[in-house]
Protein backbone atom coordinates (compact mmCIF):
# COMPACT_ATOMS: atom_id res chain seq x y z
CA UNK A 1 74.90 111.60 92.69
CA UNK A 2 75.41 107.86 93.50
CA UNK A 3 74.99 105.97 96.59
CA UNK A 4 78.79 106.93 98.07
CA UNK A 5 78.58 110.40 97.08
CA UNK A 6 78.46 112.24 100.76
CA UNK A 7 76.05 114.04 99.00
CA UNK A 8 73.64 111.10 99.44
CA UNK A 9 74.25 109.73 102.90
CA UNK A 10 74.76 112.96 104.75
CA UNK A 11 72.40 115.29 102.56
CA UNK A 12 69.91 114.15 100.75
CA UNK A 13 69.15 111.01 102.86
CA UNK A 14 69.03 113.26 106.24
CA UNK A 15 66.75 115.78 104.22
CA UNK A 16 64.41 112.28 103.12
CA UNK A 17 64.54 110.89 106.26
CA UNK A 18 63.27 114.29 108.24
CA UNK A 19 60.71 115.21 105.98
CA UNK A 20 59.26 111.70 106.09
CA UNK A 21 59.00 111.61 110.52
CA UNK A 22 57.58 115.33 110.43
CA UNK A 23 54.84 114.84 107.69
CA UNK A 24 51.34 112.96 108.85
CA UNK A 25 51.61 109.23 108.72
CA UNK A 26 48.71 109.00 105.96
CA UNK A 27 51.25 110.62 103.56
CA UNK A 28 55.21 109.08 104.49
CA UNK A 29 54.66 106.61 101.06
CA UNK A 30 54.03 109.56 99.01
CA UNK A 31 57.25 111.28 100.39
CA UNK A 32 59.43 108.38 99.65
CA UNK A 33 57.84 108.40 96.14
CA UNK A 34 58.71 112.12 95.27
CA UNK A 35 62.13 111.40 96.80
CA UNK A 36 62.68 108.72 94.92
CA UNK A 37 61.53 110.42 91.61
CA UNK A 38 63.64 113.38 92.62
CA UNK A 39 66.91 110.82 93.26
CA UNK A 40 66.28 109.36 89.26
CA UNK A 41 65.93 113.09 87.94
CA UNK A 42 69.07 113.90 89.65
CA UNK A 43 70.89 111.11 88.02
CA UNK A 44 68.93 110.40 84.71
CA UNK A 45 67.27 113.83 84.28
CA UNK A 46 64.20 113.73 81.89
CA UNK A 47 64.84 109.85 80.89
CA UNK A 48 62.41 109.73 84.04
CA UNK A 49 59.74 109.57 81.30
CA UNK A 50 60.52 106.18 80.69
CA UNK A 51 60.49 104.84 84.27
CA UNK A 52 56.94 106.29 84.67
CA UNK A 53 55.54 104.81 81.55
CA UNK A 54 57.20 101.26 82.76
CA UNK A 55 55.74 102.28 86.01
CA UNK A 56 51.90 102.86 84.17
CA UNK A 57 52.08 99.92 82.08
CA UNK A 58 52.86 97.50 84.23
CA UNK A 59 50.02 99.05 87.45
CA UNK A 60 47.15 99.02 84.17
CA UNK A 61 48.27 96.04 82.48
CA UNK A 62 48.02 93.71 86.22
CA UNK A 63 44.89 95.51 87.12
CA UNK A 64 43.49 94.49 83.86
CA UNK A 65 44.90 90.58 84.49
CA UNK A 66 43.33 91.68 87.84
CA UNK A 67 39.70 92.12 86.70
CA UNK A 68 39.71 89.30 84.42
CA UNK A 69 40.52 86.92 87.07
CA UNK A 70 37.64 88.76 89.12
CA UNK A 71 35.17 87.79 86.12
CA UNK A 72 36.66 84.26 85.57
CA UNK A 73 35.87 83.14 88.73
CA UNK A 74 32.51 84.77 89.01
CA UNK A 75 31.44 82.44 85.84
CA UNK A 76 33.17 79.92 87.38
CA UNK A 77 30.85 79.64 90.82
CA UNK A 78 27.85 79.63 88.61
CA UNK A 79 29.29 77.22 85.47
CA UNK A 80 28.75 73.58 84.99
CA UNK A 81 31.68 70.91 85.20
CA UNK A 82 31.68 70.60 81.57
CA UNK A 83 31.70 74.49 80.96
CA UNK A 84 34.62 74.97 83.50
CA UNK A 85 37.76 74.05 81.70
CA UNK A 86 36.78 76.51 78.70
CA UNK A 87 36.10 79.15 80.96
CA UNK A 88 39.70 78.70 82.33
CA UNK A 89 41.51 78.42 78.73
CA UNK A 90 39.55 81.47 77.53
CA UNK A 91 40.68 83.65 80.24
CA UNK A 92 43.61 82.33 80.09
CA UNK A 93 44.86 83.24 76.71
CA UNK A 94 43.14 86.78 77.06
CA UNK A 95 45.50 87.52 80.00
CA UNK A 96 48.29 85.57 78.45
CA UNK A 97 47.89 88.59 75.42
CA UNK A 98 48.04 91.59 78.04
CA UNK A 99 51.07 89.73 79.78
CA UNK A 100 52.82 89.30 76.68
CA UNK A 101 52.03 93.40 75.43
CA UNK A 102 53.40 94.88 78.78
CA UNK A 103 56.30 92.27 78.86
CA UNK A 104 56.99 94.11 75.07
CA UNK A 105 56.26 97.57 75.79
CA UNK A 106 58.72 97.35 78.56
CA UNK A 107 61.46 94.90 76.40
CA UNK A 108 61.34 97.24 73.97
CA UNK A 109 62.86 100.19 76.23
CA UNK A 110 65.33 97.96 77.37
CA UNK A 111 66.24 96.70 73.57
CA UNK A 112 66.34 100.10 72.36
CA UNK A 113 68.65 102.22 75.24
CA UNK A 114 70.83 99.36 75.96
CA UNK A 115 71.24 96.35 73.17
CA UNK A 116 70.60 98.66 69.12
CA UNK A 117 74.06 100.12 69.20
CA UNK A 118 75.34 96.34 69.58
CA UNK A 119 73.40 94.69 67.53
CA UNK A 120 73.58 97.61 64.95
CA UNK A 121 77.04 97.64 64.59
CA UNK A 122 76.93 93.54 64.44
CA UNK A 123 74.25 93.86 61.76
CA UNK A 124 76.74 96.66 59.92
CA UNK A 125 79.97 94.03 60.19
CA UNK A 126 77.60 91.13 58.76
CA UNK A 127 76.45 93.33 55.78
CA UNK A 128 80.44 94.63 55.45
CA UNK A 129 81.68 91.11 54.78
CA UNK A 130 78.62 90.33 52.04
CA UNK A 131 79.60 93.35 50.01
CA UNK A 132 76.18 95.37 50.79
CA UNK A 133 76.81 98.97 50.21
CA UNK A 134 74.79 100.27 52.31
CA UNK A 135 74.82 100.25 56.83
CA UNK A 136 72.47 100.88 59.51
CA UNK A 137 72.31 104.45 61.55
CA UNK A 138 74.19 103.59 64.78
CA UNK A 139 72.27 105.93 67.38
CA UNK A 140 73.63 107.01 70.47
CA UNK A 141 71.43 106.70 73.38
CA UNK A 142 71.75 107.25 77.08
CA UNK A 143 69.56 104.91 79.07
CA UNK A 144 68.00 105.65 82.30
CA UNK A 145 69.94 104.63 85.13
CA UNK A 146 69.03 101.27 86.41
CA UNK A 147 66.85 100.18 83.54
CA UNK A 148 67.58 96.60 83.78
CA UNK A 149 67.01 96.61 87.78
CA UNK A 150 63.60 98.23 87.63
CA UNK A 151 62.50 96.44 83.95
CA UNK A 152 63.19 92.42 85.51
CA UNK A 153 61.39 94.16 89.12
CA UNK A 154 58.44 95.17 87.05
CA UNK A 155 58.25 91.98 85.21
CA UNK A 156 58.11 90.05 88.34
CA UNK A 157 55.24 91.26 89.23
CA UNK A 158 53.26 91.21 86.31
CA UNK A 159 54.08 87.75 86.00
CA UNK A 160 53.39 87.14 89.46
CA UNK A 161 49.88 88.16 88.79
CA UNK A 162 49.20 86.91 85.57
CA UNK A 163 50.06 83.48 87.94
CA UNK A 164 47.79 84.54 90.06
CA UNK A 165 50.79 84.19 93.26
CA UNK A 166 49.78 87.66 94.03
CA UNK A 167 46.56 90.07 93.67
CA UNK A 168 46.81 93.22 91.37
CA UNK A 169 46.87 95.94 93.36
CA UNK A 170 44.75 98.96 93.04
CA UNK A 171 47.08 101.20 94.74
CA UNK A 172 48.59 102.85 91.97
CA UNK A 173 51.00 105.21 94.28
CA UNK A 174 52.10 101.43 96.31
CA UNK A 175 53.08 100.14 92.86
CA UNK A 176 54.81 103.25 91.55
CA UNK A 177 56.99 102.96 94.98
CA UNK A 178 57.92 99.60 95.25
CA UNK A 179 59.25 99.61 91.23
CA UNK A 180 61.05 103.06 91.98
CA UNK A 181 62.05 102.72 95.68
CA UNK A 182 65.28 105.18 95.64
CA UNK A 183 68.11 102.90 97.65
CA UNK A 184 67.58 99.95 95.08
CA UNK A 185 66.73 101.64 91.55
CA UNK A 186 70.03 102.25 90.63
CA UNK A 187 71.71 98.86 91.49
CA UNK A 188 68.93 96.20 92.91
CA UNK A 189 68.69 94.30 94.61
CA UNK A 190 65.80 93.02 92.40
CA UNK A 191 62.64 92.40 95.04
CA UNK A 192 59.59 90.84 94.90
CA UNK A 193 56.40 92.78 95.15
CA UNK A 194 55.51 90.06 98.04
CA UNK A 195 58.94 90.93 100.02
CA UNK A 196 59.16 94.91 100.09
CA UNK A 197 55.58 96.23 98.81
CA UNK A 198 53.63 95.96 102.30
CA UNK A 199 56.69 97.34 105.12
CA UNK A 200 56.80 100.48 102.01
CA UNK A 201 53.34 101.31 102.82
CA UNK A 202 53.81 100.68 106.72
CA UNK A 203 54.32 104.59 107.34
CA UNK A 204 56.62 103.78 110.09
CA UNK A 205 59.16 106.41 111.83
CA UNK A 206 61.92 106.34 111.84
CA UNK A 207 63.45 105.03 115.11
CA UNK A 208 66.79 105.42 116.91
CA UNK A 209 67.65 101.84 116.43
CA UNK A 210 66.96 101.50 112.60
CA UNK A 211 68.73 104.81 112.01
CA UNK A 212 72.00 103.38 113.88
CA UNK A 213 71.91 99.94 112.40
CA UNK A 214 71.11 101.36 109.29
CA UNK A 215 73.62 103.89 108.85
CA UNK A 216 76.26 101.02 110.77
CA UNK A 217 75.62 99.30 107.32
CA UNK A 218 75.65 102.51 105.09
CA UNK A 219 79.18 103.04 106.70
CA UNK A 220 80.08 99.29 106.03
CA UNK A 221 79.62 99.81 102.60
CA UNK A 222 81.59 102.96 102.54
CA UNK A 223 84.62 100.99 104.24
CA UNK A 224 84.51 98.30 101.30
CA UNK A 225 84.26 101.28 98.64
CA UNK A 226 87.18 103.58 99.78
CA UNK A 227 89.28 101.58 101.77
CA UNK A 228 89.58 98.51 99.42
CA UNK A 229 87.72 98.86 96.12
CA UNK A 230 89.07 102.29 95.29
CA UNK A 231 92.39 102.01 96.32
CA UNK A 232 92.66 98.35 93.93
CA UNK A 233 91.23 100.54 90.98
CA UNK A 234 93.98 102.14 90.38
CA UNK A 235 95.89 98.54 89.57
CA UNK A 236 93.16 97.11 87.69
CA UNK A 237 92.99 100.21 85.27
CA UNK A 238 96.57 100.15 84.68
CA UNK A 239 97.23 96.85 83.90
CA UNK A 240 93.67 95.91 81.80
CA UNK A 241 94.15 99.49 79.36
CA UNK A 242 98.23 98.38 78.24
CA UNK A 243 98.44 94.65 79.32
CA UNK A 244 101.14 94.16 77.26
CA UNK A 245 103.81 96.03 78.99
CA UNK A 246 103.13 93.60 82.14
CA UNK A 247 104.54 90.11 82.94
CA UNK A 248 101.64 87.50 83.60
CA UNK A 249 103.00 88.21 87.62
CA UNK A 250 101.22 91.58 87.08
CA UNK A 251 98.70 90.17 85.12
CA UNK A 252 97.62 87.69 87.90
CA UNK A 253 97.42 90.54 90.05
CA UNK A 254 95.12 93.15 88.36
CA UNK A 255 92.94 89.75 87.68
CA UNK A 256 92.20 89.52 91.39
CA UNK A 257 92.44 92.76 92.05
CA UNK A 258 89.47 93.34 89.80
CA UNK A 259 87.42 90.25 91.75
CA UNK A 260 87.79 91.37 95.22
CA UNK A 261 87.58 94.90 93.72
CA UNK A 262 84.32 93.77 91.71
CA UNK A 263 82.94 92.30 94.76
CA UNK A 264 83.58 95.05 97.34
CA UNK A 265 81.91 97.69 95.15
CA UNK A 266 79.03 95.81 94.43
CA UNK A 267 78.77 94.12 97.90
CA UNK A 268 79.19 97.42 99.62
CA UNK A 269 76.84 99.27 97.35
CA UNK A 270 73.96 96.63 98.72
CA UNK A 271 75.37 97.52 102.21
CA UNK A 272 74.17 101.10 101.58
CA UNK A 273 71.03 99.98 99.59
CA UNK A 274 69.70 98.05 102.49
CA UNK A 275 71.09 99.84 105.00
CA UNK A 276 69.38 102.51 103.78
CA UNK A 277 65.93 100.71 103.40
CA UNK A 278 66.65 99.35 106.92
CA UNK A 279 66.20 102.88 107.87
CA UNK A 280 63.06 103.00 107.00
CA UNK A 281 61.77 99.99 108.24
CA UNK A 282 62.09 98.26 104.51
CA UNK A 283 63.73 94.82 104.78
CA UNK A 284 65.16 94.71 101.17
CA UNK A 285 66.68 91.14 100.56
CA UNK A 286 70.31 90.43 100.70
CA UNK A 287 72.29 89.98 97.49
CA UNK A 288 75.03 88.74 98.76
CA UNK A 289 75.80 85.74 101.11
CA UNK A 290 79.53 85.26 101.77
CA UNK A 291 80.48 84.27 98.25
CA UNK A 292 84.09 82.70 98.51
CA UNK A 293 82.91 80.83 101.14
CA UNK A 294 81.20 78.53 98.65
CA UNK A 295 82.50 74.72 97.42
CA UNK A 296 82.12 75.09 93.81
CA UNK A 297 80.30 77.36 91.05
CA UNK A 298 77.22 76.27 91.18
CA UNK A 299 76.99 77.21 94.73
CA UNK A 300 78.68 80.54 94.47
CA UNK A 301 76.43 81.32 91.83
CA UNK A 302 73.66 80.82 94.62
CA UNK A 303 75.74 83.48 97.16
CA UNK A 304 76.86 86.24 94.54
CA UNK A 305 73.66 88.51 93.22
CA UNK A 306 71.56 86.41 94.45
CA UNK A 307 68.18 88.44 93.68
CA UNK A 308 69.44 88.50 89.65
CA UNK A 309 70.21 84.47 89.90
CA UNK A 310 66.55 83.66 91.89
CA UNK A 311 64.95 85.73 89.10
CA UNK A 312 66.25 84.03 86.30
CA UNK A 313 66.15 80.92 87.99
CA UNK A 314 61.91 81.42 88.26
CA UNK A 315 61.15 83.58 85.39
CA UNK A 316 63.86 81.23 82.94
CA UNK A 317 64.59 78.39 84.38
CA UNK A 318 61.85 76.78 85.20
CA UNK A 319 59.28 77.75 82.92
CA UNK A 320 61.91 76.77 79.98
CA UNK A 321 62.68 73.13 81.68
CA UNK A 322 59.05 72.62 82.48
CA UNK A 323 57.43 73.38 79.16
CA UNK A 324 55.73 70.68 77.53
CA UNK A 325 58.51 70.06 74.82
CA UNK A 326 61.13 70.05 77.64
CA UNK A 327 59.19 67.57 79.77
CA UNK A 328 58.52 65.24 76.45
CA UNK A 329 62.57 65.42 76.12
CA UNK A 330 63.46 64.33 80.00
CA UNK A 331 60.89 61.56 79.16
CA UNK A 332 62.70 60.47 76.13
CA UNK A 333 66.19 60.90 77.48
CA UNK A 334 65.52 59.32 81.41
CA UNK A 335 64.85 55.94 78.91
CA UNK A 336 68.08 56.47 77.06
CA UNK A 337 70.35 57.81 79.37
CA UNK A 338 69.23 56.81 82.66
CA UNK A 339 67.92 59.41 85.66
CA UNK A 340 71.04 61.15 86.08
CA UNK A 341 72.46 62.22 82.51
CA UNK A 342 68.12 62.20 81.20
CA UNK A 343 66.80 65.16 83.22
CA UNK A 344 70.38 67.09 82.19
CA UNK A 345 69.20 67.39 78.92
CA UNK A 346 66.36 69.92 79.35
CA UNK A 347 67.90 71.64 82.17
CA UNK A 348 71.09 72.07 79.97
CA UNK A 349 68.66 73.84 77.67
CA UNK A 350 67.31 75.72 80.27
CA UNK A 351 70.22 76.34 82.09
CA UNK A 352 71.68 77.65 78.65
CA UNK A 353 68.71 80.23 78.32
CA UNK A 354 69.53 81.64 81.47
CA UNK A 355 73.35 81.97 80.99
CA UNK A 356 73.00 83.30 77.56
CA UNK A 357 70.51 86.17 78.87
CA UNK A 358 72.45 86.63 82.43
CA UNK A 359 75.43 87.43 79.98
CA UNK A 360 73.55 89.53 77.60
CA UNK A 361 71.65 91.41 80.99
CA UNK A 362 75.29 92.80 82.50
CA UNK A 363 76.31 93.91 78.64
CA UNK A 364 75.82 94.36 75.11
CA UNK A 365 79.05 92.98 74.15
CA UNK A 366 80.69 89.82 73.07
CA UNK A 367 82.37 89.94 76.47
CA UNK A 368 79.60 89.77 78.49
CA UNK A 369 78.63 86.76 76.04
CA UNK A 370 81.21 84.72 76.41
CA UNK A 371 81.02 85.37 80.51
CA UNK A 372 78.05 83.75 80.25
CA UNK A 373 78.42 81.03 78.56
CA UNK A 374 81.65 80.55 80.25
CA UNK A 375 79.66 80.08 83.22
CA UNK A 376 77.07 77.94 81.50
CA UNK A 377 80.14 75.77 80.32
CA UNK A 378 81.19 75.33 84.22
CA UNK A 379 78.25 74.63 85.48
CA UNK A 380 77.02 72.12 83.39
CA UNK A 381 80.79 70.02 83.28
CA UNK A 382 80.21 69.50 86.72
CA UNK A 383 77.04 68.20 87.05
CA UNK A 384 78.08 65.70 84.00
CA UNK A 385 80.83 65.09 85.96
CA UNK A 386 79.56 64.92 89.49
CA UNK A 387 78.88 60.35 88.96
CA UNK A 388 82.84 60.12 87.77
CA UNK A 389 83.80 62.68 90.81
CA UNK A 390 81.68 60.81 93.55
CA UNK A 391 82.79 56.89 91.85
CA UNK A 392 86.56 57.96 92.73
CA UNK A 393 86.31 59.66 95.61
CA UNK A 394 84.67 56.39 97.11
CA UNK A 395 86.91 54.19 95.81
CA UNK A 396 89.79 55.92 96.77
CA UNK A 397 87.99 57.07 100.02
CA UNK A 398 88.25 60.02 99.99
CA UNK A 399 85.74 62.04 102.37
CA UNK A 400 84.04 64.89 100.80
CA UNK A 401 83.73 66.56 104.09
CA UNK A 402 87.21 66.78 104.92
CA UNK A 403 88.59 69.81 105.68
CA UNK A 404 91.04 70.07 103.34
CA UNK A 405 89.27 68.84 100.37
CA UNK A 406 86.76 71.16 101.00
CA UNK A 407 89.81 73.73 100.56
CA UNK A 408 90.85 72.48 97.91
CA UNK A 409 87.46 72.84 96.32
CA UNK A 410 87.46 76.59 97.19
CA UNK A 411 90.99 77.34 95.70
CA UNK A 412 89.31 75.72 92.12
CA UNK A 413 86.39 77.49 92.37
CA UNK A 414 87.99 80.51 93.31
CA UNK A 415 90.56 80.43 89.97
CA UNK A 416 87.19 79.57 88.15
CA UNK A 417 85.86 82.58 89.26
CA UNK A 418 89.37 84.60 88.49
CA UNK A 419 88.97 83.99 84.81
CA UNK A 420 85.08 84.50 84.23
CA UNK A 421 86.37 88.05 86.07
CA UNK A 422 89.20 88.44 83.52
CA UNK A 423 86.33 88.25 80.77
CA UNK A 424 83.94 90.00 82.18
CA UNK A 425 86.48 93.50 82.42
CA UNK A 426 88.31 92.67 79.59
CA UNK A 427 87.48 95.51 77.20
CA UNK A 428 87.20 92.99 74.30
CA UNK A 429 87.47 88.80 73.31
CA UNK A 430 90.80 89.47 71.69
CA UNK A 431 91.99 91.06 74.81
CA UNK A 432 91.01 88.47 77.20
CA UNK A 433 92.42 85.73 76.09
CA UNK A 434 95.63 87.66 75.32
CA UNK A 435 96.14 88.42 78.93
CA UNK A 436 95.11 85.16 79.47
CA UNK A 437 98.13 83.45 77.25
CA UNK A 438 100.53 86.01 78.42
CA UNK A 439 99.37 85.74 82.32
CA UNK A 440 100.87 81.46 81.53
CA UNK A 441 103.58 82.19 79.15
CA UNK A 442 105.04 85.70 80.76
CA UNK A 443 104.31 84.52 84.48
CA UNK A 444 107.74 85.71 85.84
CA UNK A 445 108.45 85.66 89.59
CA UNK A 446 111.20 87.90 89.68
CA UNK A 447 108.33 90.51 89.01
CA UNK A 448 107.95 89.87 92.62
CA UNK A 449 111.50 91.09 93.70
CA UNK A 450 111.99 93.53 91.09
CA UNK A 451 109.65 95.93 92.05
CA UNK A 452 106.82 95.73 89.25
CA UNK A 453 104.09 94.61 91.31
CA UNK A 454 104.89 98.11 93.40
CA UNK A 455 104.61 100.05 89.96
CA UNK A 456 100.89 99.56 89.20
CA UNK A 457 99.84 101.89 91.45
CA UNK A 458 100.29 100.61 95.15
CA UNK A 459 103.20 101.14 97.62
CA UNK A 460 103.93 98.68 100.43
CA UNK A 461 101.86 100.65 102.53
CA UNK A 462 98.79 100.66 100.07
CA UNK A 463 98.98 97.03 99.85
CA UNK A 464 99.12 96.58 103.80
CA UNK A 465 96.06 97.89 103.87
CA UNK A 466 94.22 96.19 101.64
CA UNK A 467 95.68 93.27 103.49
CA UNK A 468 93.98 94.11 106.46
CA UNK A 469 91.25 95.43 105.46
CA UNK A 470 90.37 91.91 103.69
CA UNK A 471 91.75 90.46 106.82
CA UNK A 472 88.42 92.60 108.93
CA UNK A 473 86.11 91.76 105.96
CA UNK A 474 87.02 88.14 106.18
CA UNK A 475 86.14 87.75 109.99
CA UNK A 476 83.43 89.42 109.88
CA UNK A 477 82.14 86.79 106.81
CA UNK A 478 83.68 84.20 108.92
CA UNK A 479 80.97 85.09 111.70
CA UNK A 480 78.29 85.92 109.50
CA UNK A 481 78.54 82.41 108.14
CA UNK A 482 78.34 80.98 111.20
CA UNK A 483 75.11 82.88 111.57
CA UNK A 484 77.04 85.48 114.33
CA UNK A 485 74.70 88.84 114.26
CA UNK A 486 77.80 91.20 115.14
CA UNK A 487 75.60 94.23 115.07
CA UNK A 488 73.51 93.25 117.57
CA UNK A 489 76.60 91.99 119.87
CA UNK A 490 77.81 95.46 119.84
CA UNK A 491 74.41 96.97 120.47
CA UNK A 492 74.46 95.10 123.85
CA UNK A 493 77.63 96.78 124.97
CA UNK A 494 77.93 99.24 127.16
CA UNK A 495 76.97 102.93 125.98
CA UNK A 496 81.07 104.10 125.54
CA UNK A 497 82.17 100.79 123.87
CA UNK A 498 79.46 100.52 121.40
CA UNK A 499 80.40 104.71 120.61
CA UNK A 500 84.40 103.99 120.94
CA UNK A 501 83.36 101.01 117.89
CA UNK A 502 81.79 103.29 116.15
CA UNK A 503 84.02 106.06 116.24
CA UNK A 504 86.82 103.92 115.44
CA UNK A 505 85.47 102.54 112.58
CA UNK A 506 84.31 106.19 111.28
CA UNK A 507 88.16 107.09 111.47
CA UNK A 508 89.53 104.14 109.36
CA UNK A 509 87.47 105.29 107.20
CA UNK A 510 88.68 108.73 107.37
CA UNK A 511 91.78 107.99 107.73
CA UNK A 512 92.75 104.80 105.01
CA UNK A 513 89.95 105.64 102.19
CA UNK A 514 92.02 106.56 98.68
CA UNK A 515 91.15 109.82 98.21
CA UNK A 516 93.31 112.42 96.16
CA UNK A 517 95.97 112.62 93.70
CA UNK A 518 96.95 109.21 92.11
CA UNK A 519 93.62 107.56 93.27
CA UNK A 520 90.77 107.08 90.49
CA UNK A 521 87.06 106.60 92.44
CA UNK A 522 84.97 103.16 91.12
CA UNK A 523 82.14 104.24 89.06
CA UNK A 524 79.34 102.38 90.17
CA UNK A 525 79.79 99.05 88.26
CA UNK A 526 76.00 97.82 88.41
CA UNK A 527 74.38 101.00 87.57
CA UNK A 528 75.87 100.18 83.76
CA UNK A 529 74.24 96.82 83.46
């Protein structure tokens, strides 16, 4: 079962969401926790093991940071001046070893399911080319699903209390909820114990107007997945698995058909996650925020998964550019290089920890790698180049703000974007950058008259669709950007508009999802990384 199996939205969340208003307020949490336990099982079977002993480390190993901050500042009401500072520093490095043991013990899961087969068969190629007779035992594992959601959620907030932002808590049943929390264990978004932990434990019902608003957005989500993203699949599959019999026209195609197909699988998979947790009176925070709508790639990267980029912008990228060596660097380099290109230094570092482990997160593979560090690449170019960019734009006066070079700015982020998505499907290096060289050397438009854009997989009709379909989700972006709340326009309607909307939008569904012969579902993308 995944999140757009009917199965979920019109069984087993129905089921959930009953038993939770008829049972006695005191125990609602513990409902959503067996319900959530029973969604893993159903997915990941008895690889639940491993979620519960995340779940147990991480509850004993903050309540132990927990009591130790308890007993540090007892000492510390009663200490002298002078005895202060080695109180601190003692306590410190005692909670600093439990923080680093449960940031291992729950590593080491990760390494294991997800990252041994790569570097095993790395480690096997290495030893191939020295002439060593002998390999390593590649093991096949199946991890749980959503290990690398819950693992950086559980991190947080250990490391959240070993900073002392947050209190430990004793509630070991509030803990075991907000890491396991059904809707976003599969896919994210990644909370923070400070965001979702208190409205899990509110107990409240669930009331007429967060069961329509939050099945308005489960249904949202559903219109991304079948009408757009499933339908596209069909040309990305074809043209990615035999590349070779295409013209770069083709190419070009299945490359954004994979983006927008990327992006309305994932986006509309958070549509049912929170629209789920909306339900329940759980604000979950949004992972996406209008994406294409951003200048260049540092901003985009600021709108697309935006829980994964906060997380390793707080848990990386910071305490990497603000470590003592780092800040020893930018004081060496502001002298040298002035206070633009001096600072870059140690947050290129940083900001090259954080690429090179967002890469590795989404996949062990040299794909995933190069994506990136692809990314890293971007980024960094234009903040080198942001003095040059600003020098010629004033002397040639241009204005930043304009309209069109704001467009303009778009269309190069958006090809930017188009390639790091070529990468990140391609099923290897070697096959990326050949579609790449054949998608400029093979780029043919008579593929555009000759009928083979209509032989991957999509009539005229198919791609009218899609068309409008992008044309819907585009306004509705458009308004949400413009901070427009839509939903709660059309609540204010009257009683047989607001139904006729909804009705109407239940039948496109029905009516243009890709179902059938031909017509190849999405897998859920995310659950894999």
């Amino acid at each position: 079962m995944n999140y757009f199996d009917l199965t979920y939205a019109f069984l087993f969340l129905p089921i959930v969401i009953i038993i939770y208003n008829i049972m006695p307020k005191k125990i609602r949490p513990a409902i959503l926790l067996l319900a959530s336990f029973l969604f893993f099982f159903m997915i990941s079977k008895f690889l639940i093991i491993f979620l519960l002993l995340s779940i147990v480390s991480i509850y004993m190993g903050a309540r132990k940071m927990g009591s130790l901050d308890k007993k540090k500042n007892e000492l510390l009401e009663v200490a002298s001046k002078e005895d202060k500072k080695e109180i601190k520093d003692a306590y410190r490095k005692k909670k600093k070893s439990i923080l680093i043991l449960v940031i291992l013990f729950n590593i080491t899961f990760l390494f294991v399911f997800k990252y041994l087969k790569f570097f095993t068969v790395n480690a096997n190629f290495l030893l191939d080319c020295m002439k060593v007779g002998w390999r390593f035992q590649i093991l096949k594992l199946i991890a749980p699903i959503g290990i690398s959601f819950y693992t950086l959620q559980a991190l947080s907030y250990v490391i959240d209390v070993y900073n002392e932002k947050i209190e430990a808590d004793k509630n070991f049943l509030r803990v075991a909820l907000f890491l396991s929390f059904f809707p976003q264990i599969m896919e994210g978004p990644i909370a923070r114990y400070s965001e979702t932990a208190k409205s899990l434990y509110e107990r409240v019902r669930v009331n007429y107007h967060n069961l329509c608003f939050g099945y308005q957005r489960i249904l949202y989500g559903f219109f991304k997945k079948f009408v757009i993203a499933d339908r596209l699949n069909v040309v990305v599959g074809k043209v990615f698995e035999n590349y070779t019999c295409y013209s770069g026209a083709a190419i070009a195609c299945a490359i954004i058909a994979y983006t927008i197909m990327l992006y309305m699988e994932f986006s509309g998979t958070m549509d049912v996650v929170i629209g789920t947790g909306e339900i329940f009176n759980v604000k979950l925070p949004e992972n996406f925020r209008q994406p294409f709508f951003a200048k260049n790639i540092s901003e985009f990267w600021t709108r697309w998964h935006i829980s994964l980029g906060a997380w390793f912008k707080d848990y990386i990228f910071y305490p990497v550019s603000l470590s003592k060596p780092m800040k020893k660097l930018t004081i060496k380099a502001r002298k040298t290089l002035g206070n633009h290109f001096g600072p870059l230094i140690s947050g290129a570092v940083a900001l090259f920890a954080v690429w090179f482990l967002n890469g590795l997160w989404h996949g062990a593979g040299w794909t995933f790698l190069f994506y990136g560090l692809y990314q890293f690449t971007l980024i960094l170019g234009g903040n080198l180049l942001e003095p040059f960019i600003k020098t010629v734009c004033i002397k040639l006066k241009i204005n930043r703000q304009n309209l069109v070079y704001r467009i303009l700015q778009s269309v190069k982020m958006t090809m930017f974007v188009f390639i790091g998505e070529l990468f990140f499907r391609a099923p290897t290096l070697a096959v990326g950058f050949g579609m790449l060289k054949r998608l400029f050397t093979k780029f043919q438009l008579s593929a555009i008259t000759n009928g083979e854009l209509f032989s991957l997989g999509m009539d005229k009709k198919d791609v009218l669709i899609v068309f409008l379909a992008l044309v819907f989700i585009f306004i509705i972006s458009l308004l949400r950007e413009k901070k427009i709340n839509i939903r709660e326009s059309i609540s204010k309607k009257n009683v047989f508009i607001r139904w006729f909307i909804y009705y109407a939008f239940i039948l496109a569904i029905i009516i243009f999802g890709a179902y059938g012969p031909g017509y190849i579902p999405v897998d859920p993308i995310y659950a894999d990384f």
